[in-house]
C-alpha atoms as a PDB file:
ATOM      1  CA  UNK A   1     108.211  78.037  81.955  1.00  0.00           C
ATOM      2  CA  UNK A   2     104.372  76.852  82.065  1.00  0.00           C
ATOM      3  CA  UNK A   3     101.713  78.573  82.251  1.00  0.00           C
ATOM      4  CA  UNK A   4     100.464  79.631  85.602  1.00  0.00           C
ATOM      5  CA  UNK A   5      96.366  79.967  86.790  1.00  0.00           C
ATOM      6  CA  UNK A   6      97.205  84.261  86.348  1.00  0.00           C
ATOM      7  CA  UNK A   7      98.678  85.153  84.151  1.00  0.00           C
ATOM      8  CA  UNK A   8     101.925  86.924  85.503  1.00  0.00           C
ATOM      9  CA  UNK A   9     105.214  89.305  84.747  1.00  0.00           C
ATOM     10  CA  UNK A  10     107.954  86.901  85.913  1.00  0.00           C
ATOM     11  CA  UNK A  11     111.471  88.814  86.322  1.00  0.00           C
ATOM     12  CA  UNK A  12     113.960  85.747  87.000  1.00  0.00           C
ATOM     13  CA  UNK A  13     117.140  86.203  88.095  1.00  0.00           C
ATOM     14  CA  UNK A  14     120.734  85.805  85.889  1.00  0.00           C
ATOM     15  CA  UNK A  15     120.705  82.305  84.913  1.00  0.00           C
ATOM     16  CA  UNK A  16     123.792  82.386  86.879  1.00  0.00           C
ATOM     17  CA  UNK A  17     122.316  82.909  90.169  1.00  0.00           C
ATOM     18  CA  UNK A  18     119.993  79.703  91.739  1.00  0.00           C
ATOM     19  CA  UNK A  19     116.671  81.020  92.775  1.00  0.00           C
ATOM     20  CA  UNK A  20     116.537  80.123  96.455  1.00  0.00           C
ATOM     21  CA  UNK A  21     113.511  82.993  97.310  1.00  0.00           C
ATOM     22  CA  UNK A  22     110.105  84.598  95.906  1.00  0.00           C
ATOM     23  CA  UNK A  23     108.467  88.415  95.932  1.00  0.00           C
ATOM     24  CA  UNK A  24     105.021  87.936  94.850  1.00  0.00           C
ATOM     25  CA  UNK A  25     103.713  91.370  94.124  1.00  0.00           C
ATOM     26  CA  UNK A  26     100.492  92.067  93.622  1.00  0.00           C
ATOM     27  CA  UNK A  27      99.124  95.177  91.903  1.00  0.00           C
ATOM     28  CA  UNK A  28      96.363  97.476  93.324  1.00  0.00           C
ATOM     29  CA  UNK A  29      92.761  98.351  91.972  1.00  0.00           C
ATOM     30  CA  UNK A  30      92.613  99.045  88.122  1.00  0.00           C
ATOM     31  CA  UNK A  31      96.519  97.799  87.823  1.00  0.00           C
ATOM     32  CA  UNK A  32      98.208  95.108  86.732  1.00  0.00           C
ATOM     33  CA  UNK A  33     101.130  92.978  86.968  1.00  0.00           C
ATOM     34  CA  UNK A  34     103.319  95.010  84.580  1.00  0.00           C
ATOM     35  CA  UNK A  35     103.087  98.550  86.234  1.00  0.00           C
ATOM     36  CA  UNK A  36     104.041  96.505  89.818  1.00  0.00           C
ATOM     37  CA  UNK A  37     106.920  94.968  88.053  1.00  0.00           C
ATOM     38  CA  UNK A  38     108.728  98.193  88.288  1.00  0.00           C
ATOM     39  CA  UNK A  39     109.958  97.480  91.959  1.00  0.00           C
ATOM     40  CA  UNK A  40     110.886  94.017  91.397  1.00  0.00           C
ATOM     41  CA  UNK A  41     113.211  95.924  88.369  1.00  0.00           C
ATOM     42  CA  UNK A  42     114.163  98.351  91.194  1.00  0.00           C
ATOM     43  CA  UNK A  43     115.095  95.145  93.397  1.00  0.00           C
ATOM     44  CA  UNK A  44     115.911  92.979  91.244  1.00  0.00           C
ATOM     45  CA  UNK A  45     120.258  93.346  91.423  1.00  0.00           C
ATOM     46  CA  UNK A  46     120.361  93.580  95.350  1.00  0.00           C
ATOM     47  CA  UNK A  47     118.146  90.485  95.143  1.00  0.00           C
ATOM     48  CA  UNK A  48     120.064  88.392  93.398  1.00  0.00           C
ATOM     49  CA  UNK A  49     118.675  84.580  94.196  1.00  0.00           C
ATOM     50  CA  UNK A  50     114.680  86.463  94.223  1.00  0.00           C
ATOM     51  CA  UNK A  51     112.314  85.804  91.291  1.00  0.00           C
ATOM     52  CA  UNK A  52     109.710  88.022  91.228  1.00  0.00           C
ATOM     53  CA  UNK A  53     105.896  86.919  90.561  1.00  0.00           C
ATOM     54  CA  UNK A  54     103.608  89.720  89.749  1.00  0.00           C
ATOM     55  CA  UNK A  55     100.386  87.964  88.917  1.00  0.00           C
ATOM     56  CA  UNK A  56      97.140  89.922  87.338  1.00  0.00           C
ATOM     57  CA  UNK A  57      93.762  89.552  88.820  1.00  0.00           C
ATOM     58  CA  UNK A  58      91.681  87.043  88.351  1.00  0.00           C
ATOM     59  CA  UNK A  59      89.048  89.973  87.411  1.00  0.00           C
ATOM     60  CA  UNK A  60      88.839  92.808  84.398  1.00  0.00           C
ATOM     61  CA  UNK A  61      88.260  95.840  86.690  1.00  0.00           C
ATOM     62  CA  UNK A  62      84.983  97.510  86.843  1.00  0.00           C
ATOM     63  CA  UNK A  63      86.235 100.724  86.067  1.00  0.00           C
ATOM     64  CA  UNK A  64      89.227  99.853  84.466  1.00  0.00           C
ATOM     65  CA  UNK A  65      88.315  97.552  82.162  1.00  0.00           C
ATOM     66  CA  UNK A  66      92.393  97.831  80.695  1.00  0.00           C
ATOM     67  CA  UNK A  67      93.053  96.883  84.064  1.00  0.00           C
ATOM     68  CA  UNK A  68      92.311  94.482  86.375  1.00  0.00           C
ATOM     69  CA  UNK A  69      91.245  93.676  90.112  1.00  0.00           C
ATOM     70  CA  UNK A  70      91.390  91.416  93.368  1.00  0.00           C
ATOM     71  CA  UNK A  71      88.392  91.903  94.383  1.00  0.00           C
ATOM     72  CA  UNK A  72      84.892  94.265  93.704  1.00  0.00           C
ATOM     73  CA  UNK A  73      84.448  97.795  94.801  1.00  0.00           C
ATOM     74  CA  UNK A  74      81.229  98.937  92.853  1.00  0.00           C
ATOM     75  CA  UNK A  75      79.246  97.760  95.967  1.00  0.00           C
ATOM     76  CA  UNK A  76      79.957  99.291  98.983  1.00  0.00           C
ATOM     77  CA  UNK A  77      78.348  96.421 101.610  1.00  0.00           C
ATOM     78  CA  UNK A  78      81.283  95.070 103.990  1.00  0.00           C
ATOM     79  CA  UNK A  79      79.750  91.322 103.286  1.00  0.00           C
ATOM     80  CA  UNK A  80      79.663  91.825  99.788  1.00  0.00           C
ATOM     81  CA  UNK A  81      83.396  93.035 100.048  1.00  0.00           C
ATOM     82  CA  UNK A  82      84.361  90.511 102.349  1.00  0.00           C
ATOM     83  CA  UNK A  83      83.404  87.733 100.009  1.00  0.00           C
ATOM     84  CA  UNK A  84      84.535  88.549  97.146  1.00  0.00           C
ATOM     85  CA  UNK A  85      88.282  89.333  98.715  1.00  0.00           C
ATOM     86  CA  UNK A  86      87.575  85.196 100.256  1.00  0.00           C
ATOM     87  CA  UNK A  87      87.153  84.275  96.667  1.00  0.00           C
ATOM     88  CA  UNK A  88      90.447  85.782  95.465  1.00  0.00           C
ATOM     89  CA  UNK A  89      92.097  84.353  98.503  1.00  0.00           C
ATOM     90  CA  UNK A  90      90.839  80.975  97.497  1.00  0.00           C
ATOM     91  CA  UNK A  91      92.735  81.529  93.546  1.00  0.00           C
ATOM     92  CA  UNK A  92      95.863  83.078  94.969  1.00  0.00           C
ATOM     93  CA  UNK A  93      96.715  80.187  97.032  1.00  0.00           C
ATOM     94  CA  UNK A  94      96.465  78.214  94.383  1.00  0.00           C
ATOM     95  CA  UNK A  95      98.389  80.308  92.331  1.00  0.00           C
ATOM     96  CA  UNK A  96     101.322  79.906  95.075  1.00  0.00           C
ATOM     97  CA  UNK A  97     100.859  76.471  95.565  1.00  0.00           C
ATOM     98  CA  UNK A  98     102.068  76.408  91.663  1.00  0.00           C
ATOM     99  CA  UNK A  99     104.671  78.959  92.073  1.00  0.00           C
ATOM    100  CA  UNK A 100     106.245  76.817  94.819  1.00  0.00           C
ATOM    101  CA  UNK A 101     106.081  73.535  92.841  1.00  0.00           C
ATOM    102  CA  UNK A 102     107.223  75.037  89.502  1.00  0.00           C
ATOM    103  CA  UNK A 103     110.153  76.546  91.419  1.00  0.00           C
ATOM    104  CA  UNK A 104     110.492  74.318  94.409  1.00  0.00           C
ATOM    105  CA  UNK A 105     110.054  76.890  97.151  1.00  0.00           C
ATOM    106  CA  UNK A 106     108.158  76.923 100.393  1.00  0.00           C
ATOM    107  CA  UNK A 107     106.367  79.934 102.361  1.00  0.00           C
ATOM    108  CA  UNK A 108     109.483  80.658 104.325  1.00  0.00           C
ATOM    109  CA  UNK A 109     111.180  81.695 101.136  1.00  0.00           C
ATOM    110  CA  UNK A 110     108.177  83.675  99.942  1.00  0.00           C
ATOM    111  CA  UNK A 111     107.717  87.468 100.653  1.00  0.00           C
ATOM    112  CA  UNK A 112     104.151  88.394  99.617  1.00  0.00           C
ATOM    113  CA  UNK A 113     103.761  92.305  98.648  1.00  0.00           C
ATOM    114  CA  UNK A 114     101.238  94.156  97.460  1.00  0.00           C
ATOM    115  CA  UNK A 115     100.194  97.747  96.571  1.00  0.00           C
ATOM    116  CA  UNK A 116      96.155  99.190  98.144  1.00  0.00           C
ATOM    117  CA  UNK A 117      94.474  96.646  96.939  1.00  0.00           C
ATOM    118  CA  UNK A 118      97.403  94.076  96.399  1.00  0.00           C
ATOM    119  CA  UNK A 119      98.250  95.248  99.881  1.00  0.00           C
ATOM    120  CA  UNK A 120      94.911  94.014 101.530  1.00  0.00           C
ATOM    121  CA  UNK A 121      95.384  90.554  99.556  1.00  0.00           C
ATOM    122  CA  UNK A 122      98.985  90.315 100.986  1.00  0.00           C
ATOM    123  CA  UNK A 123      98.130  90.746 104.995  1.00  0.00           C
ATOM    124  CA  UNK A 124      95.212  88.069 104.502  1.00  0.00           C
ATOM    125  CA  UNK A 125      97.421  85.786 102.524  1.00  0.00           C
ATOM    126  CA  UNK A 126      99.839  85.853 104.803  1.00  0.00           C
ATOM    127  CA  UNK A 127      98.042  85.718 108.034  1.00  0.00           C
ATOM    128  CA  UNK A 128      95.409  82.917 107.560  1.00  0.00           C
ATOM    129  CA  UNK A 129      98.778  80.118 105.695  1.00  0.00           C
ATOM    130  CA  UNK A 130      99.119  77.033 107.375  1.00  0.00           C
ATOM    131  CA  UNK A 131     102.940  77.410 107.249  1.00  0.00           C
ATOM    132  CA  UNK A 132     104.196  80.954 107.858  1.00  0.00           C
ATOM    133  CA  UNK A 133     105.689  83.170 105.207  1.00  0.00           C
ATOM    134  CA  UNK A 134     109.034  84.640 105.089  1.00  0.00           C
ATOM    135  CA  UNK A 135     107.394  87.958 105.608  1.00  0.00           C
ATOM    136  CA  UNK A 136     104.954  90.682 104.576  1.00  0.00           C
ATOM    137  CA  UNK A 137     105.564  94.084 102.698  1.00  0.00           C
ATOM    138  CA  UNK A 138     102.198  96.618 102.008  1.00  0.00           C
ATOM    139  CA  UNK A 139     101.702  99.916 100.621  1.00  0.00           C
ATOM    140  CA  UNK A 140      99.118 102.110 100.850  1.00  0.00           C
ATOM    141  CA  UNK A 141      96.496  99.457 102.458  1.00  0.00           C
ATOM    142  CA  UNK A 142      94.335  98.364 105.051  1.00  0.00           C
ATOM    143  CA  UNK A 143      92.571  95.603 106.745  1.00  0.00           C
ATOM    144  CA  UNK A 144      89.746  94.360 104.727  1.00  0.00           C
ATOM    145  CA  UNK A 145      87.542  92.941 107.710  1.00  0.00           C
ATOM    146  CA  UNK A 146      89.384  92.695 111.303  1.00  0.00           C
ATOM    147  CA  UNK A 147      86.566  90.403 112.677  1.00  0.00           C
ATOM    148  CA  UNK A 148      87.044  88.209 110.111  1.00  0.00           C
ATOM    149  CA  UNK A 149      90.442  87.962 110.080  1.00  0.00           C
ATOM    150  CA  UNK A 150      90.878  87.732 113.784  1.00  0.00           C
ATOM    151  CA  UNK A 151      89.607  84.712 113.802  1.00  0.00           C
ATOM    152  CA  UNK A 152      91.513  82.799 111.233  1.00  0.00           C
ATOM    153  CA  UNK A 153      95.247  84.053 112.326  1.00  0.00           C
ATOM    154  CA  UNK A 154      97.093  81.315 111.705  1.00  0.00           C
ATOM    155  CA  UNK A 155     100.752  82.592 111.192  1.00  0.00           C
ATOM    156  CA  UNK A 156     102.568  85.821 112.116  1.00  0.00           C
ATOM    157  CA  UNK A 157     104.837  86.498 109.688  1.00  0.00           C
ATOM    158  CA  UNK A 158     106.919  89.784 110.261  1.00  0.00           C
ATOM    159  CA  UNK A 159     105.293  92.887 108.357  1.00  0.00           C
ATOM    160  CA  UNK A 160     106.326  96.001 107.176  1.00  0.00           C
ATOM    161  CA  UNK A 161     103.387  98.791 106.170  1.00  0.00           C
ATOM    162  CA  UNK A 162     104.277 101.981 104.402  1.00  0.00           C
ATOM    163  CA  UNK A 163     101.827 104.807 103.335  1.00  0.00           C
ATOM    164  CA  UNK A 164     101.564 108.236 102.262  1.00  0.00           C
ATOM    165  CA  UNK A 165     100.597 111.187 104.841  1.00  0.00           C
ATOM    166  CA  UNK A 166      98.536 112.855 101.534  1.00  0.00           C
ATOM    167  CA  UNK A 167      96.739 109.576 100.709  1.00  0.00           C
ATOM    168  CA  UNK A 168      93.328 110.091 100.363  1.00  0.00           C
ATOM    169  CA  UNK A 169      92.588 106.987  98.310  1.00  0.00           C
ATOM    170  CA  UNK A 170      93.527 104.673 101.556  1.00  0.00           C
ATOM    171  CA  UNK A 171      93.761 107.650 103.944  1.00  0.00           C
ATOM    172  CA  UNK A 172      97.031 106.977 106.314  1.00  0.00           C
ATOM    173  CA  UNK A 173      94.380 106.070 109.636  1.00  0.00           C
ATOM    174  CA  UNK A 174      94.198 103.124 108.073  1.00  0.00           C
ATOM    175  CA  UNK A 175      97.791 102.345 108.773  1.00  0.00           C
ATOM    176  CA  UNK A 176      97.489 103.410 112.365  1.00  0.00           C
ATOM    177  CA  UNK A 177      94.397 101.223 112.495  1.00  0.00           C
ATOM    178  CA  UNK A 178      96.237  98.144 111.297  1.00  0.00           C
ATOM    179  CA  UNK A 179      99.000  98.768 113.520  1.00  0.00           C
ATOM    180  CA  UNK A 180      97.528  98.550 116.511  1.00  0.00           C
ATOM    181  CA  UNK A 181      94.961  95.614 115.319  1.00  0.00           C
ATOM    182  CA  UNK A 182      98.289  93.487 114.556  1.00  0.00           C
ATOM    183  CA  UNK A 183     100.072  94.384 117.635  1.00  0.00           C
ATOM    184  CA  UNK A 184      96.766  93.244 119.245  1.00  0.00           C
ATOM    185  CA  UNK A 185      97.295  90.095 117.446  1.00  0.00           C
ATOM    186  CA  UNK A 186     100.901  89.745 118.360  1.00  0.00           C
ATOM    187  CA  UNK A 187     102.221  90.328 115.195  1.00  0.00           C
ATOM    188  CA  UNK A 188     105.765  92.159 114.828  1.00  0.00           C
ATOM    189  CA  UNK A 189     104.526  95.139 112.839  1.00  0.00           C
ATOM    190  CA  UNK A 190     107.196  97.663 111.662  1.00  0.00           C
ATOM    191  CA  UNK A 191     105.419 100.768 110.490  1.00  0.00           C
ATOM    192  CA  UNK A 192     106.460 104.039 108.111  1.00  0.00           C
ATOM    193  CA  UNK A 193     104.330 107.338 107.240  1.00  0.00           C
ATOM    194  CA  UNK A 194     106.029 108.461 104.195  1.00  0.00           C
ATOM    195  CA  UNK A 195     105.909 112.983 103.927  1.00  0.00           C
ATOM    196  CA  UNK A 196     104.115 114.156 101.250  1.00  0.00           C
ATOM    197  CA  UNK A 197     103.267 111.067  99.500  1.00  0.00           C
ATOM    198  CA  UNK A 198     100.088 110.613  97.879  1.00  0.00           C
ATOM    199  CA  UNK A 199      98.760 107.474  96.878  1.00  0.00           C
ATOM    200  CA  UNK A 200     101.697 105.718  95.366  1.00  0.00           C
ATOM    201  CA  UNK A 201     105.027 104.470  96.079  1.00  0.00           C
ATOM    202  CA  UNK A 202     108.251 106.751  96.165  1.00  0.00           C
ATOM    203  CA  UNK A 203     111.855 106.050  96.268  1.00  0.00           C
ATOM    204  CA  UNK A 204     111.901 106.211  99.685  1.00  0.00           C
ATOM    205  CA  UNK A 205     109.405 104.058 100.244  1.00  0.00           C
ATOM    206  CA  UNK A 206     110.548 101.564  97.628  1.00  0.00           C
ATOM    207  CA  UNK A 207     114.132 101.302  99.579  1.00  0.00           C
ATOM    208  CA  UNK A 208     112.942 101.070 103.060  1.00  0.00           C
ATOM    209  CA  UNK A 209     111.191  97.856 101.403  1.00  0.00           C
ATOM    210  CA  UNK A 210     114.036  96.401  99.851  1.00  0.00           C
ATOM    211  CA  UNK A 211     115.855  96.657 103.021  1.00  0.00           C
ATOM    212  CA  UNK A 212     113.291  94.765 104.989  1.00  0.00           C
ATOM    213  CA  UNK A 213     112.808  92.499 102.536  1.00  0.00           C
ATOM    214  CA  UNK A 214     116.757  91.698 101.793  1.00  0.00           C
ATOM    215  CA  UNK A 215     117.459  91.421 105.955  1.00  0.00           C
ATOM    216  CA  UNK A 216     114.263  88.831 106.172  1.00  0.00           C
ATOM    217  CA  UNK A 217     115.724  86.538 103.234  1.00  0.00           C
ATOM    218  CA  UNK A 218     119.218  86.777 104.977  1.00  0.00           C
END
């Protein structure tokens, strides 16, 4: 397999089973591609035809520096935040570009997921494509800038946003807040407030993905 422009956990699947879709997962603040591998592991037998791409940033995090990150959050200036997320929008399409040649794939085989962070990345990725994905799956996220990305909707692939009632990383607003901007958008927007979940991702949430996921590829 070459080497890709991030370097990436790749779980394929049995050499038995033709890859005919993607997950591209992509880690939160501080993480990396490893620790979001564990879903694709979770997924990986009811997903049989899926590889799963989960890419490191492009960035050593600031605070972190074992981990790594999307984009900057020592400054807190919306611009400054905004710009550097543009910037990592800019390398992750190119990243995809070579995931779909390497494994001849296009966007409507491609579910792009992501965790916080990763889950910011994902709704811009998948908004502002040319050609629409298969579909969208965040945890634990928000909306970077809604002017911004208001006006470069391009696509409106089918989401599904999960988060914790006890976050208070990403506080759960947030997921009310993109609801209703995406709605406003005319996106098809399926929603979930997981009970006393902090910031991470539990079973439950973790299955109600899958399921979404596996009915989209279907």
């Amino acid at each position: 397999m070459k080497k890709f422009l991030l370097e990436s956990t790749i779980i394929s699947p049995e050499k038995k089973f033709e890859i005919k879709n993607a997950v591209i997962l992509l880690h939160g603040y501080g993480g990396d591609g490893n620790d979001i591998s564990m879903l694709a592991y979770n997924w990986k037998r009811y997903l049989s035809n899926t590889i799963f791409i989960c890419p490191n940033g492009h960035e050593t995090c600031g605070i972190n520096p074992g981990g790594y990150q999307w984009f900057d959050l020592s400054v807190e200036d919306e611009s400054y935040i905004l710009d550097q997320s543009l910037k990592a929008e800019k390398i992750l399409n190119e990243f995809i570009k070579e995931i779909k040649n390497e494994f001849n794939l296009e966007n409507n085989q491609i579910c792009l997921s992501g965790f916080s962070q990763g889950c910011m990345m994902s709704i811009n990725l998948g908004l502002v494509s040319e050609s629409e994905y298969n579909c969208i799956v965040g945890f634990s996220g928000k909306i970077i800038n809604k002017k911004n990305l208001e006006n470069r909707i391009k696509t409106r692939p089918k989401i599904l946003l999960i988060h914790g009632d006890m976050d208070t990383i990403v506080p759960p607003d947030n997921l009310l807040d993109s609801k209703d901007f995406l709605l406003r958008q005319k996106v098809e927007v399926n929603t979930k407030i997981i009970h006393n979940c902090e910031h991470n991702i539990p079973v439950q949430a973790s299955s109600l993905a899958l399921n979404f996921i596996s009915s989209n590829f279907n």
